[in-house]
C-alpha atoms as a PDB file:
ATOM      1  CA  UNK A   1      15.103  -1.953  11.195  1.00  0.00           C
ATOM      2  CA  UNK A   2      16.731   0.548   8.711  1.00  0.00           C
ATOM      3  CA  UNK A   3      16.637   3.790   7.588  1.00  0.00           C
ATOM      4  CA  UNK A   4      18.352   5.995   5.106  1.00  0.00           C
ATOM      5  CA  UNK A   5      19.676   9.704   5.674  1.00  0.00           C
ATOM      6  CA  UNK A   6      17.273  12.165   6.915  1.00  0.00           C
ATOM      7  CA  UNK A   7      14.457  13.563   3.934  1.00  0.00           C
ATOM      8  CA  UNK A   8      11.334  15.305   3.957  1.00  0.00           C
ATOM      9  CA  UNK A   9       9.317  11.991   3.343  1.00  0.00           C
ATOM     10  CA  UNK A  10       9.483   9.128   5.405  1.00  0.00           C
ATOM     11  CA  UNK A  11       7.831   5.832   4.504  1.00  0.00           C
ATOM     12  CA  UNK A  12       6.961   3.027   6.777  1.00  0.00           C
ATOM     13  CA  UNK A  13       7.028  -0.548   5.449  1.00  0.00           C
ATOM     14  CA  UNK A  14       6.743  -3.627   7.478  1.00  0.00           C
ATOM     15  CA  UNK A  15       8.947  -5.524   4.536  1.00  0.00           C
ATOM     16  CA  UNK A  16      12.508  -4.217   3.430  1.00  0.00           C
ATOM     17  CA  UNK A  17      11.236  -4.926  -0.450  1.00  0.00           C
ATOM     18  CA  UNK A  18       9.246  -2.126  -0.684  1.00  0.00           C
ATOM     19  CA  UNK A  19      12.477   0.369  -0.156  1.00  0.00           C
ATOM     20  CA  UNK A  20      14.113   0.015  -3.664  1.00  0.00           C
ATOM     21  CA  UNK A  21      10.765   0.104  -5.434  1.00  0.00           C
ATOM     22  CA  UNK A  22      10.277   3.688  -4.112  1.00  0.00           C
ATOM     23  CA  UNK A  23      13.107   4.990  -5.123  1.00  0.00           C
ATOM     24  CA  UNK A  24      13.171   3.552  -8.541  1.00  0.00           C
ATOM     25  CA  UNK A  25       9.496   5.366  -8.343  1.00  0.00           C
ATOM     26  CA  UNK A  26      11.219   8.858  -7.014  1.00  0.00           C
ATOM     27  CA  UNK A  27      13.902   8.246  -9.317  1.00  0.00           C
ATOM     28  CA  UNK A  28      11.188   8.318 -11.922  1.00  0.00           C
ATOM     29  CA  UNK A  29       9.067  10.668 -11.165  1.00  0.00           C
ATOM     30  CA  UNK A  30      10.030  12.917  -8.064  1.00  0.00           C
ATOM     31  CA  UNK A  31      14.020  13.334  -9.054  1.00  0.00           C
ATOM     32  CA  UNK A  32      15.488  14.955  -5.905  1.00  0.00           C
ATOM     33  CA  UNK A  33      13.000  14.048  -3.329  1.00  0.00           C
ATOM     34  CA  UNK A  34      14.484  12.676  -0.082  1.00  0.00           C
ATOM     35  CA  UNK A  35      12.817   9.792   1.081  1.00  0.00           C
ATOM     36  CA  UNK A  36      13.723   8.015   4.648  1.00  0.00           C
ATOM     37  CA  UNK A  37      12.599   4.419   4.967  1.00  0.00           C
ATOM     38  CA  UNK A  38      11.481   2.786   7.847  1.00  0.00           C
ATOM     39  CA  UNK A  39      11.134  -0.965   8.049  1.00  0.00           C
ATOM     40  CA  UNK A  40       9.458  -2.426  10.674  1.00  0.00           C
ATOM     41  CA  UNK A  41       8.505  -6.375  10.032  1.00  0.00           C
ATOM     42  CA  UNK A  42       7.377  -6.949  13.455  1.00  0.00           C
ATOM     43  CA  UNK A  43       4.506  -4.516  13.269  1.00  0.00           C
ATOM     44  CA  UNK A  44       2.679  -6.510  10.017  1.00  0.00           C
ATOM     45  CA  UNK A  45       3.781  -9.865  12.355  1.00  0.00           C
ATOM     46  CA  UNK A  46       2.003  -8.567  15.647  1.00  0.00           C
ATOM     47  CA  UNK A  47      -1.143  -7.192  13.596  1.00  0.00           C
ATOM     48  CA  UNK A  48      -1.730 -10.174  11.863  1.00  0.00           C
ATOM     49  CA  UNK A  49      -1.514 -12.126  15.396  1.00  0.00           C
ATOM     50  CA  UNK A  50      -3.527  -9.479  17.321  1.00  0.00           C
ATOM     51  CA  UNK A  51      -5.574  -7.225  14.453  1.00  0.00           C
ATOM     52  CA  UNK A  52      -3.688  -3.692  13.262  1.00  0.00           C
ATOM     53  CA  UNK A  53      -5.208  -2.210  16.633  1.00  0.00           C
ATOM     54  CA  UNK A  54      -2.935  -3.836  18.766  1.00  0.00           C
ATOM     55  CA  UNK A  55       0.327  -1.949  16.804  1.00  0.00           C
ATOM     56  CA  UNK A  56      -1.493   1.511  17.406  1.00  0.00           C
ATOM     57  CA  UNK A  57       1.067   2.369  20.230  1.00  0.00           C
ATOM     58  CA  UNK A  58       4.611   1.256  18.523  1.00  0.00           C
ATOM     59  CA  UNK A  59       3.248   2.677  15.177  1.00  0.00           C
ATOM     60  CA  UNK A  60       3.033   6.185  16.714  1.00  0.00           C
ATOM     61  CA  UNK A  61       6.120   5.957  18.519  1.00  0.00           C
ATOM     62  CA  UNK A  62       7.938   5.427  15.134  1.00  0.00           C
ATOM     63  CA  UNK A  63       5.995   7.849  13.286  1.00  0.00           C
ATOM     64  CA  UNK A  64       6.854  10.315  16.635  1.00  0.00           C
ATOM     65  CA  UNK A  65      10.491   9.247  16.152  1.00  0.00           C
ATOM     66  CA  UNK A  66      10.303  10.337  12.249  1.00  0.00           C
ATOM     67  CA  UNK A  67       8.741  13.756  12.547  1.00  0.00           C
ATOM     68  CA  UNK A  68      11.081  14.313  14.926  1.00  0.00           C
ATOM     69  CA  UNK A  69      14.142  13.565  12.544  1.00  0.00           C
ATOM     70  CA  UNK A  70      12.761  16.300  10.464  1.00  0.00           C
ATOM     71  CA  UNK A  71      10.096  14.172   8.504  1.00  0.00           C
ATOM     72  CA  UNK A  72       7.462  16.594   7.007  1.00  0.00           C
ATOM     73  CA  UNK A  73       4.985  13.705   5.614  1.00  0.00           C
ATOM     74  CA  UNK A  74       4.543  10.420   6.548  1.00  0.00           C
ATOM     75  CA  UNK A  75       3.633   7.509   4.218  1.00  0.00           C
ATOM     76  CA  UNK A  76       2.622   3.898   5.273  1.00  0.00           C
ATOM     77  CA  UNK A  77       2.931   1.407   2.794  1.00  0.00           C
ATOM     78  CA  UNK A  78       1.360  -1.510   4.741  1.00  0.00           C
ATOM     79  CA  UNK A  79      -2.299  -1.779   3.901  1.00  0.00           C
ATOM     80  CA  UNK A  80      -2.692  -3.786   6.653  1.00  0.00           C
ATOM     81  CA  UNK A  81      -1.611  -0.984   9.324  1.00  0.00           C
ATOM     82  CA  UNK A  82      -2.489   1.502   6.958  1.00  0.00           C
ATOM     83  CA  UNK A  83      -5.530   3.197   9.125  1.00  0.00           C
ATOM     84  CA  UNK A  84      -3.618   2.936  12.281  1.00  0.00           C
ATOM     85  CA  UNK A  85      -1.152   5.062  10.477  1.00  0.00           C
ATOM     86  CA  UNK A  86      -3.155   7.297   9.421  1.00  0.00           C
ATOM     87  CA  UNK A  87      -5.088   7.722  12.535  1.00  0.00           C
ATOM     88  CA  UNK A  88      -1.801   9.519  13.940  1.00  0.00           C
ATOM     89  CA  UNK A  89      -1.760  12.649  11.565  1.00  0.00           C
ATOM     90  CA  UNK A  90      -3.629  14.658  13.887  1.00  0.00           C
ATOM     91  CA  UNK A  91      -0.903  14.124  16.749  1.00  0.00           C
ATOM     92  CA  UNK A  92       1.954  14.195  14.819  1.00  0.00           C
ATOM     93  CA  UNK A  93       0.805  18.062  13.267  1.00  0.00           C
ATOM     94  CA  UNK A  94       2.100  16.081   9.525  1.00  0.00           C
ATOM     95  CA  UNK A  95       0.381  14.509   7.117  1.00  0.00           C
ATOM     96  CA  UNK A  96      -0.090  10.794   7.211  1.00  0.00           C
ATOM     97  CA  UNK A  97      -0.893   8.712   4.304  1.00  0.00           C
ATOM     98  CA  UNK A  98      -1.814   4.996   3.629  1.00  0.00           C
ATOM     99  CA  UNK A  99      -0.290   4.328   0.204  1.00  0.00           C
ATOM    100  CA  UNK A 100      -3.853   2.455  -0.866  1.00  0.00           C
ATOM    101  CA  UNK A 101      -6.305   5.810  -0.549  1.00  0.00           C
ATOM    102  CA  UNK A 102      -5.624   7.435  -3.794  1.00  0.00           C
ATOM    103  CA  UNK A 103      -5.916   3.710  -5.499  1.00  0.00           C
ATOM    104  CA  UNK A 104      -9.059   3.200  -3.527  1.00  0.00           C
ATOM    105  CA  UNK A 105     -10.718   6.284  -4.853  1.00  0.00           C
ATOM    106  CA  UNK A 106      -9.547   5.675  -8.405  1.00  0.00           C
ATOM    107  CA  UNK A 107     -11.405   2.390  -8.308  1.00  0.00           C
ATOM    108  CA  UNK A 108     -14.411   3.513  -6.972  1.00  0.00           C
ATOM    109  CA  UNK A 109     -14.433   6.279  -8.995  1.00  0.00           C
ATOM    110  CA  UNK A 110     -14.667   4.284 -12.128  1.00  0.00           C
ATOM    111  CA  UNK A 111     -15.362   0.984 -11.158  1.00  0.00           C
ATOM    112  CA  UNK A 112     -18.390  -0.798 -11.126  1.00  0.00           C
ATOM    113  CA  UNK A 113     -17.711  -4.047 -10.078  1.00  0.00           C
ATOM    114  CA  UNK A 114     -14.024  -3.948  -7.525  1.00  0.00           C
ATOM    115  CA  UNK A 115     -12.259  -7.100  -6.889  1.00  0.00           C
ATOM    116  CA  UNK A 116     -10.487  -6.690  -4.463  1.00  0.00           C
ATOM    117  CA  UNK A 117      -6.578  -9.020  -4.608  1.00  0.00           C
ATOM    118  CA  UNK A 118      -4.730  -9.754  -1.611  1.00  0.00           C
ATOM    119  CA  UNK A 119      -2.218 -12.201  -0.556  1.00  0.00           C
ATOM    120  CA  UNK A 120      -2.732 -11.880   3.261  1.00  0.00           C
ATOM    121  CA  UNK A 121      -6.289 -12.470   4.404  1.00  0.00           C
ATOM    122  CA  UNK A 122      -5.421  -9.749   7.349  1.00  0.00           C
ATOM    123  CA  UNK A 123      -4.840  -7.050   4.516  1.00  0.00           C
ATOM    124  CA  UNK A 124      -8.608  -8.168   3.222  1.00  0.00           C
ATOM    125  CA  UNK A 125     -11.197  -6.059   5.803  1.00  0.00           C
ATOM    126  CA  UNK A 126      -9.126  -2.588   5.831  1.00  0.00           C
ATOM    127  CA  UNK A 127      -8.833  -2.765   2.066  1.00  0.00           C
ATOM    128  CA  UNK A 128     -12.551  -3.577   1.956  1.00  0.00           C
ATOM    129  CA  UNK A 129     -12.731  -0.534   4.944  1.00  0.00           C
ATOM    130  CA  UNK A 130     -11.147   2.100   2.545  1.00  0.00           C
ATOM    131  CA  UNK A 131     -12.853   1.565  -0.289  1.00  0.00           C
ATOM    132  CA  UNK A 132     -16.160   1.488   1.554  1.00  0.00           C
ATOM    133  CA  UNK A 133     -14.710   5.056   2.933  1.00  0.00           C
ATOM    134  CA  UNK A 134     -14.095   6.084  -0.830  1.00  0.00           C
ATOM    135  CA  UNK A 135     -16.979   4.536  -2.457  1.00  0.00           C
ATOM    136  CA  UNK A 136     -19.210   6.127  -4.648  1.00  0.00           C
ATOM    137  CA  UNK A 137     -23.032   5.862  -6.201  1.00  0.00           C
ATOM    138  CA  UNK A 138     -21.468   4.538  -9.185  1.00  0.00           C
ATOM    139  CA  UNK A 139     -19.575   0.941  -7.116  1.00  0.00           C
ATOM    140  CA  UNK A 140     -22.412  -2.105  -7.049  1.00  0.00           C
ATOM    141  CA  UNK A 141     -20.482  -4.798  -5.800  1.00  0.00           C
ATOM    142  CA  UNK A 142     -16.952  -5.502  -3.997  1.00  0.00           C
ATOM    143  CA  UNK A 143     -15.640  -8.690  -3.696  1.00  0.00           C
ATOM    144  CA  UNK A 144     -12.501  -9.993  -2.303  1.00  0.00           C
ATOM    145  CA  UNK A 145      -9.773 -12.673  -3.585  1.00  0.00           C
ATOM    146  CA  UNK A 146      -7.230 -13.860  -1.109  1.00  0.00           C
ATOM    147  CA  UNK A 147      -4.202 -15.602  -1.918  1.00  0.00           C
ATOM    148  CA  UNK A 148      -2.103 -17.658   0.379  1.00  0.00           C
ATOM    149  CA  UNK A 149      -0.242 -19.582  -1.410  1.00  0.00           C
ATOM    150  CA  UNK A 150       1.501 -16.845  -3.161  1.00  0.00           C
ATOM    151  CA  UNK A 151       2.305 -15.236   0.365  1.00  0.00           C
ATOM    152  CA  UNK A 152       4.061 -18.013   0.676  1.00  0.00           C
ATOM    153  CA  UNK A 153       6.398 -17.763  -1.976  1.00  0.00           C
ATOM    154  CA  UNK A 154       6.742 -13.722  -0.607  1.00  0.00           C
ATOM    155  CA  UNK A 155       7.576 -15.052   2.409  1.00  0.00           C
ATOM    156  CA  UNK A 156      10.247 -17.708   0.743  1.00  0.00           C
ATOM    157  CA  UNK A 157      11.924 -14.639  -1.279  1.00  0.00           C
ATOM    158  CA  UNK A 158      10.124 -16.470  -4.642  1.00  0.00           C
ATOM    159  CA  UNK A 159       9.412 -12.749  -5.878  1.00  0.00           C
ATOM    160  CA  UNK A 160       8.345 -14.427  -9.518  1.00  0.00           C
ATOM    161  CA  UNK A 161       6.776 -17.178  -8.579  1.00  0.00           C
ATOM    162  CA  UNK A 162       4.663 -14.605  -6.323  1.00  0.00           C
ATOM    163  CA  UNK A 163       4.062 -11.944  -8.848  1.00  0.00           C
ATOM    164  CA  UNK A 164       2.997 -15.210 -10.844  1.00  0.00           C
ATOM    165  CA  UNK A 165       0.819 -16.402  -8.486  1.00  0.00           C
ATOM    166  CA  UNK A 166      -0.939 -12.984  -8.278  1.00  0.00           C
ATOM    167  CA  UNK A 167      -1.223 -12.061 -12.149  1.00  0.00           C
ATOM    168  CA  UNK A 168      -2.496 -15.676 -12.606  1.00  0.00           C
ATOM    169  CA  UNK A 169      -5.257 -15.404 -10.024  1.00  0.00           C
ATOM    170  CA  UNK A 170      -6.182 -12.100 -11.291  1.00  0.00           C
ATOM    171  CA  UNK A 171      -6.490 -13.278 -14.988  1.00  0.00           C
ATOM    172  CA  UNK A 172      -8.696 -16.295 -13.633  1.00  0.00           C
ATOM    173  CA  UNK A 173     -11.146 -13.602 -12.670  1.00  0.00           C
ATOM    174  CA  UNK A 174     -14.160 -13.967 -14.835  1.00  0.00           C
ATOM    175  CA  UNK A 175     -14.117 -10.317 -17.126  1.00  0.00           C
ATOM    176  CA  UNK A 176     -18.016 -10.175 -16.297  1.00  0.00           C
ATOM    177  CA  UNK A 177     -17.809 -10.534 -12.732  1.00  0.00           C
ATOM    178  CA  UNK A 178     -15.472  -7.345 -12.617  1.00  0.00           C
ATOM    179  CA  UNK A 179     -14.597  -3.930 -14.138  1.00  0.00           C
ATOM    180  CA  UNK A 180     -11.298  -2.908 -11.760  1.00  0.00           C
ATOM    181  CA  UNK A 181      -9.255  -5.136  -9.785  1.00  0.00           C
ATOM    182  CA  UNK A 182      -7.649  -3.803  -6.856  1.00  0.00           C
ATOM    183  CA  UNK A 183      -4.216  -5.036  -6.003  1.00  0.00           C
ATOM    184  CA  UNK A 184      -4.058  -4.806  -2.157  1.00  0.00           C
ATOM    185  CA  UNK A 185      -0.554  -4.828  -1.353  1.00  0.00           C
ATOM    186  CA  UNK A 186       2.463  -2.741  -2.796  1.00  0.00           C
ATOM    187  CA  UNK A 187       4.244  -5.851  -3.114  1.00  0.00           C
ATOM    188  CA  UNK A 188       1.601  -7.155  -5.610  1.00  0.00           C
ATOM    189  CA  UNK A 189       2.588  -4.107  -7.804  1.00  0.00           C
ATOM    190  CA  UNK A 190       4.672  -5.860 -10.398  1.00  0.00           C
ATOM    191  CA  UNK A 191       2.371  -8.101 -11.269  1.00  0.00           C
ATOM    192  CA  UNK A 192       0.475  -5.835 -13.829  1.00  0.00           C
ATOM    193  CA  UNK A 193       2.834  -5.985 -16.122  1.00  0.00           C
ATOM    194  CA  UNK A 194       2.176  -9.962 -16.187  1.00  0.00           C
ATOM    195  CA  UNK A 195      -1.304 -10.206 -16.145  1.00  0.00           C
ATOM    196  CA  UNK A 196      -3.362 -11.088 -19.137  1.00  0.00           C
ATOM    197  CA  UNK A 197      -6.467 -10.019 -18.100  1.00  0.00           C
ATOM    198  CA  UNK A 198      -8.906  -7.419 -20.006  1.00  0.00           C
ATOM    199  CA  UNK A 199      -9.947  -6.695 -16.547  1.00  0.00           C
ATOM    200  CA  UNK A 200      -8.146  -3.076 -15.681  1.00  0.00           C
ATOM    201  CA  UNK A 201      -5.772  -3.710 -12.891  1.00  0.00           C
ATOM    202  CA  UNK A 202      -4.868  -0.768 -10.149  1.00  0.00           C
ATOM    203  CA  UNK A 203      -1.797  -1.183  -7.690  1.00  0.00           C
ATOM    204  CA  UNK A 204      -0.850   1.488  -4.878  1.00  0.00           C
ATOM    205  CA  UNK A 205       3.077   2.750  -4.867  1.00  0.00           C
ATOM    206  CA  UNK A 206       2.734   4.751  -7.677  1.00  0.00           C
ATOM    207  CA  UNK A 207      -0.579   7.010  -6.982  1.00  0.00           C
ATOM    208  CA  UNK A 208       0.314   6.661  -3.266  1.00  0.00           C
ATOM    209  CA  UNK A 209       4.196   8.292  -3.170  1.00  0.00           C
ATOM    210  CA  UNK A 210       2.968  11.011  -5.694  1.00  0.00           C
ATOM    211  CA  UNK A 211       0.310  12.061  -3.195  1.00  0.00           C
ATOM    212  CA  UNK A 212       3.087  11.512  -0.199  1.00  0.00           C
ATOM    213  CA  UNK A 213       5.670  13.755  -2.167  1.00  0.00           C
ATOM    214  CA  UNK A 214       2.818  16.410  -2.436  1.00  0.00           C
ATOM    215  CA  UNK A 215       1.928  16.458   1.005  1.00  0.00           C
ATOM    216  CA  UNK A 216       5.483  16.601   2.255  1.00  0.00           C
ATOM    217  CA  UNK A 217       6.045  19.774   0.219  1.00  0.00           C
ATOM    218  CA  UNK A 218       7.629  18.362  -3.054  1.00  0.00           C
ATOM    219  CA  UNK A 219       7.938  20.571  -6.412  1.00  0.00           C
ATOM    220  CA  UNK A 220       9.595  19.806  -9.494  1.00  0.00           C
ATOM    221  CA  UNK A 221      12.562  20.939 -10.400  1.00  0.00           C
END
């Protein structure tokens, strides 16, 4: 586990990655917001063995631990653990936030036909869960894509072969078997800029830490 200095945001990860790409994000676009990350691998291992239900407990006893440190929003940037996350907002007295929501309701907003992207098959039904949560009368058809052979390079530390692996099964998609594809994990986020596809393409950090920053109370300079 680590953590940096105290700040109004905190942000759960189950994968030490995700830490620089939010703050090159609040560097961008939220100059001065304090973030505080969490990184807790063991809770994306034990939910993949067990199902996300089974980290309910530890989850809110890190998210307790946060808000205690002086965390005034939470966000989660697992989507696999993302609803048992969020399911603790109403004990904590903060706002809780999976990073996926505001990515969900964009593409079922103005999608038609979602594909839904993931590299872990356990990420798959709580994606599909969300958008089903956010969906609208103008979504037809969701469909999911799972990947595990670029997991595998994640898991390696291959970070281009797996944003390769990811943009290249998303620009195998057939264009008229889709109108959004949904990238399900923040670690998948770098792959837009590789992808080929006419298909438009929707990842989660960016959308998800602007509504985080928000919540915890965040205002511009």
């Amino acid at each position: 586990m680590t953590a940096e200095p105290r700040g109004p945001l905190a942000l759960l990860h189950t994968s030490p990655v995700h830490a620089p790409v939010f703050d090159g994000l609040r560097d961008r676009h939220h100059p001065g917001l304090g973030l505080r990350h969490l990184v807790h691998e063991e809770l994306l291992d034990r939910a993949r063995a067990e199902g996300p239900d089974a980290v309910a407990g530890e989850v809110g006893a890190v998210l307790t631990r946060a808000v205690a440190d002086g965390a005034r929003a939470v966000l989660c940037t697992c989507s696999t653990i993302g609803a048992v996350a969020e399911a603790q907002a109403a004990a904590l007295g903060v706002p809780v936030l999976r990073v996926d929501r505001p990515m969900a309701a964009e593409a079922m907003r103005d999608g038609r036909l979602v594909v839904v992207v993931a590299a872990l098959a356990s990420t798959v039904e709580p994606t599909m869960e969300l958008l089903r949560e956010e969906s609208t009368d103008r979504t037809t058809f969701v469909r999911s894509l799972v990947l595990p052979e670029a997991w595998q390079r994640f898991e390696a530390g291959d970070r281009d072969g797996y944003l390769d692996a990811v943009a290249g099964a998303v620009d195998r998609i057939d264009p008229s078997r889709g109108t959004v594809v949904v990238l399900a994990q923040a670690s998948m986020a770098d792959a837009v800029e590789r992808v080929r596809t006419p298909l438009r393409v929707l990842s989660s950090p960016a959308s998800g830490l602007a509504a985080a920053a928000a919540a915890a109370g965040y205002r511009p300079e």
